[in-house]
N, C-alpha and C. Protein backbone atom coordinates (compact mmCIF):
# COMPACT_ATOMS: atom_id res chain seq x y z
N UNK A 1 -19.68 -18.72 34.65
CA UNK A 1 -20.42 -18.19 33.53
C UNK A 1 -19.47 -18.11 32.33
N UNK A 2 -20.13 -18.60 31.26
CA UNK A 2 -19.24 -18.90 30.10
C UNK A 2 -19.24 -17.00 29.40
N UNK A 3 -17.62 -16.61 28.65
CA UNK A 3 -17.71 -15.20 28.27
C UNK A 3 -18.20 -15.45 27.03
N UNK A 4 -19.03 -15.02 26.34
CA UNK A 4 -19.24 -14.74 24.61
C UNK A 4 -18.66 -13.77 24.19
N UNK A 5 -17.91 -14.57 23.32
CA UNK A 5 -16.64 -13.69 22.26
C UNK A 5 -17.83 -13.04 21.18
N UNK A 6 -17.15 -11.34 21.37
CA UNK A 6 -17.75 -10.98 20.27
C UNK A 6 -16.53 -10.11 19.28
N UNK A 7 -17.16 -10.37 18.18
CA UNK A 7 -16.17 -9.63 16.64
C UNK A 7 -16.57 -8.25 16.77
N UNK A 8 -16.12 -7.67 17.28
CA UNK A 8 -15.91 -5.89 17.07
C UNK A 8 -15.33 -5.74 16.24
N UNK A 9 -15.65 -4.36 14.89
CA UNK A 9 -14.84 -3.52 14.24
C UNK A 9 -15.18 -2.11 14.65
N UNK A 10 -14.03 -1.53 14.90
CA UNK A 10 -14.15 -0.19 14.84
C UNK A 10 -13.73 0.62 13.20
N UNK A 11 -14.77 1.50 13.26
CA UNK A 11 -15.35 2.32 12.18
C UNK A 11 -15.31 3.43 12.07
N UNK A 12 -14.79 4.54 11.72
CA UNK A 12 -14.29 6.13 11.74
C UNK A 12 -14.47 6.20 13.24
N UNK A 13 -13.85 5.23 14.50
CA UNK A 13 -13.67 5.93 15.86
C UNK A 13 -14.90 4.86 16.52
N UNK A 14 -16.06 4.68 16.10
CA UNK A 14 -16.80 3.82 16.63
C UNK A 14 -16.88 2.27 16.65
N UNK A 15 -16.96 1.35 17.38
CA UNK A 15 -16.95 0.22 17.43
C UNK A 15 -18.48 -0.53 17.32
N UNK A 16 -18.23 -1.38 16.66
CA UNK A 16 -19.48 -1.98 16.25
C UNK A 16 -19.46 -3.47 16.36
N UNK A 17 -20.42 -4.16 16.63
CA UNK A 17 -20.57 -5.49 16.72
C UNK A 17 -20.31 -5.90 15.43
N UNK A 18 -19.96 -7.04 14.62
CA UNK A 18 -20.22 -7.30 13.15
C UNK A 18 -21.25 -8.27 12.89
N UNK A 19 -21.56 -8.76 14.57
CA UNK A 19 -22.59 -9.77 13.92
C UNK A 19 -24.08 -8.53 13.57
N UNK A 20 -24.19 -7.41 14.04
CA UNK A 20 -25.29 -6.64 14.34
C UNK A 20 -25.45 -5.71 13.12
N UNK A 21 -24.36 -6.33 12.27
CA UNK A 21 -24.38 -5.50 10.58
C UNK A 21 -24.97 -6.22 9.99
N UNK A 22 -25.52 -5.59 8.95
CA UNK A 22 -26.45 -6.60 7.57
C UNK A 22 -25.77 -7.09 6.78
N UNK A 23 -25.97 -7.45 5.79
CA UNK A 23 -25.58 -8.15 4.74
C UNK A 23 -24.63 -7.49 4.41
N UNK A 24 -25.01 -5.96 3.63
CA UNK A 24 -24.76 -5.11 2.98
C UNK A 24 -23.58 -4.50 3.51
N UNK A 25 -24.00 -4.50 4.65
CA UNK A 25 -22.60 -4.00 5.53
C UNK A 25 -21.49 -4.47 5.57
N UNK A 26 -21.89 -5.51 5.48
CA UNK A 26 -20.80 -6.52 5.76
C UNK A 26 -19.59 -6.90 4.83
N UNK A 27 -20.62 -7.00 3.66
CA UNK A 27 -19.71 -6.46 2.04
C UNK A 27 -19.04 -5.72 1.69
N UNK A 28 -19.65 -4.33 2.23
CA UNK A 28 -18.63 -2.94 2.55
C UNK A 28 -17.34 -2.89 3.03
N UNK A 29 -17.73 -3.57 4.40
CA UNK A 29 -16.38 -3.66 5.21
C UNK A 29 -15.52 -4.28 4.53
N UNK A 30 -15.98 -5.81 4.10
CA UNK A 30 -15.39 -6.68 3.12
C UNK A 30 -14.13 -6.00 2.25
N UNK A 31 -15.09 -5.30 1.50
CA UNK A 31 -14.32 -4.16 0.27
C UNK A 31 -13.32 -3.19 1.06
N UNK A 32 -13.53 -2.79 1.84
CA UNK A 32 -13.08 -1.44 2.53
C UNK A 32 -11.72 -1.92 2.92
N UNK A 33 -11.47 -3.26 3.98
CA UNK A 33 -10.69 -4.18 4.27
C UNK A 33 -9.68 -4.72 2.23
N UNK A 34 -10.41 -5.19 1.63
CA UNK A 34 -9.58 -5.71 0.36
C UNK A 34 -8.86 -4.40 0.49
N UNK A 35 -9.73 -3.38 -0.20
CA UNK A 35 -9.07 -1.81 -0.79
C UNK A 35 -7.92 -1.48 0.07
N UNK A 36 -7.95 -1.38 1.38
CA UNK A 36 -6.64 -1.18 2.22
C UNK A 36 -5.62 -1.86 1.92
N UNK A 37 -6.05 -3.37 1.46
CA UNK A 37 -4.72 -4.46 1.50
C UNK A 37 -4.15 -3.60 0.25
N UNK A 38 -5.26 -3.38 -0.77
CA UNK A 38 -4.85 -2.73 -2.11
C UNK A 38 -3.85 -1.63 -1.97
N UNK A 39 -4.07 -0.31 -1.63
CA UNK A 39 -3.66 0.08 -1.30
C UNK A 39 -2.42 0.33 -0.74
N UNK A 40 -2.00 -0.60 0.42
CA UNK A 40 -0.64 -1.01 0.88
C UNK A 40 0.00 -1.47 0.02
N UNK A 41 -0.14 -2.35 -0.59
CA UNK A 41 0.18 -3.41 -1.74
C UNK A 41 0.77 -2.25 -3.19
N UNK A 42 0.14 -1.33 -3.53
CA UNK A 42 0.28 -0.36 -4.20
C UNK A 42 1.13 0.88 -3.98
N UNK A 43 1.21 1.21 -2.79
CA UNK A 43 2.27 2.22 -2.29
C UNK A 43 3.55 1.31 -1.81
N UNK A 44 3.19 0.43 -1.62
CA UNK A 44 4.74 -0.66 -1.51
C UNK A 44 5.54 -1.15 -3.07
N UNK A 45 4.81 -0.79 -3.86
CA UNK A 45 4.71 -0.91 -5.17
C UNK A 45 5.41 -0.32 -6.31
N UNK A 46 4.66 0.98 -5.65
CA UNK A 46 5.02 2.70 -6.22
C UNK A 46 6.41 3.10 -5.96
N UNK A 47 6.94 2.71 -3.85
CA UNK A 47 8.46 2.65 -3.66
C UNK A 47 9.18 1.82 -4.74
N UNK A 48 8.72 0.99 -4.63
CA UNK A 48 9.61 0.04 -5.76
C UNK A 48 10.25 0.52 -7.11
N UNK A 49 8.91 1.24 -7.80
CA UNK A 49 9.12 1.72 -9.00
C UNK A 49 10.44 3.20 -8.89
N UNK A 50 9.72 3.71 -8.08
CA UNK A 50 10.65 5.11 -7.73
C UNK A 50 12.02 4.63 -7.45
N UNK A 51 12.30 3.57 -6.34
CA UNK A 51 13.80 3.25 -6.35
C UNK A 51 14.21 3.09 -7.60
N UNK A 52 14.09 1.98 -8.48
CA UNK A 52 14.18 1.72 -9.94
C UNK A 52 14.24 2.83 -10.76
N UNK A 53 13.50 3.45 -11.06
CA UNK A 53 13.83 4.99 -11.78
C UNK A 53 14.91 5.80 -11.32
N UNK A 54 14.78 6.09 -9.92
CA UNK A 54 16.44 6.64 -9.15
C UNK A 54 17.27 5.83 -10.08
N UNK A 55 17.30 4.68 -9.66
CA UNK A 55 18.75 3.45 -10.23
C UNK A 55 19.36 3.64 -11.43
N UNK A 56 18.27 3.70 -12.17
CA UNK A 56 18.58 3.60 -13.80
C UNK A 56 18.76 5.26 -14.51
N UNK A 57 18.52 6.42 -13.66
CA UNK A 57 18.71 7.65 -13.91
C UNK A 57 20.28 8.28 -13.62
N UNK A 58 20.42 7.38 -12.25
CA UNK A 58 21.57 7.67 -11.65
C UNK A 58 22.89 7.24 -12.64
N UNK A 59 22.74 5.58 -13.17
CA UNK A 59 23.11 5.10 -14.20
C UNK A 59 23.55 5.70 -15.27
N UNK A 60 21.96 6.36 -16.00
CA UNK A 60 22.33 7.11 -16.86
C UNK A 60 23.17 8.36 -16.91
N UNK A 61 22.85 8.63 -15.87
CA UNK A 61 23.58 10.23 -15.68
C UNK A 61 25.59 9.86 -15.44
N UNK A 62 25.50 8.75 -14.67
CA UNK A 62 26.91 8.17 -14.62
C UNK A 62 27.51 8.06 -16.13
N UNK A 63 26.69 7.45 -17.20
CA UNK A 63 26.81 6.78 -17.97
C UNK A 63 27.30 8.23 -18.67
N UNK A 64 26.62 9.03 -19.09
CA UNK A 64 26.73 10.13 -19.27
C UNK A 64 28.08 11.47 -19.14
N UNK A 65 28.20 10.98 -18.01
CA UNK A 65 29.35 11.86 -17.68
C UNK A 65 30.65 11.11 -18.02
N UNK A 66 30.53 9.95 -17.55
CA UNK A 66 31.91 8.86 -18.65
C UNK A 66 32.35 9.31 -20.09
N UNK A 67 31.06 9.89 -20.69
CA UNK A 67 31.39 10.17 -22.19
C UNK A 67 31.85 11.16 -22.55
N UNK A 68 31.02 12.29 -21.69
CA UNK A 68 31.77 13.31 -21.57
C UNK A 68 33.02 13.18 -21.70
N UNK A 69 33.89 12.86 -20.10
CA UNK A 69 35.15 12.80 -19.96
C UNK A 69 36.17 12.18 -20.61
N UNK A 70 35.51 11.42 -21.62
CA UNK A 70 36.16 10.44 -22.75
C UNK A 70 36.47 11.14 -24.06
N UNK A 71 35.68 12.38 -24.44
CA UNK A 71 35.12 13.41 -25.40
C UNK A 71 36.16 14.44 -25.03
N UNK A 72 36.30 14.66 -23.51
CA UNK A 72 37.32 15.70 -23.57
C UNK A 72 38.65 15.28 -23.15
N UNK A 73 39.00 14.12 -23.19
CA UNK A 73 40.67 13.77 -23.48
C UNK A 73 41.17 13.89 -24.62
């Protein structure tokens, strides 16, 4: 007996067929699925920026204290 593959998604805990969703549904998930990639993509993003601000603060503050110590020789 041949097995039929079926596309399950699970959904806040429940699993669902996808062929047994509508149209509408299906679009949802669609979106729901993009928005996550979004998401990841965006907080991988956000690290980025925050390292960079560290970098260039740290910099400055280096930069900063050089002058100081140049000011008081």
């Amino acid at each position: 007996m041949a097995k039929k593959n079926t596309n399950t998604v699970t959904i806040n805990g429940t699993e669902h067929n996808y062929d047994d969703l509508n149209d509408t549904q299906k679009v949802f998930l669609s979106d729901v699925v993009d928005l996550e990639r979004k998401i990841a993509s965006a907080q991988a993003h956000l690290r980025q920026v925050q390292i960079g601000h560290q970098a260039c603060l740290s910099m400055l503050t280096t930069s900063l204290d050089n002058n100081e110590e140049k000011t008081a020789n």
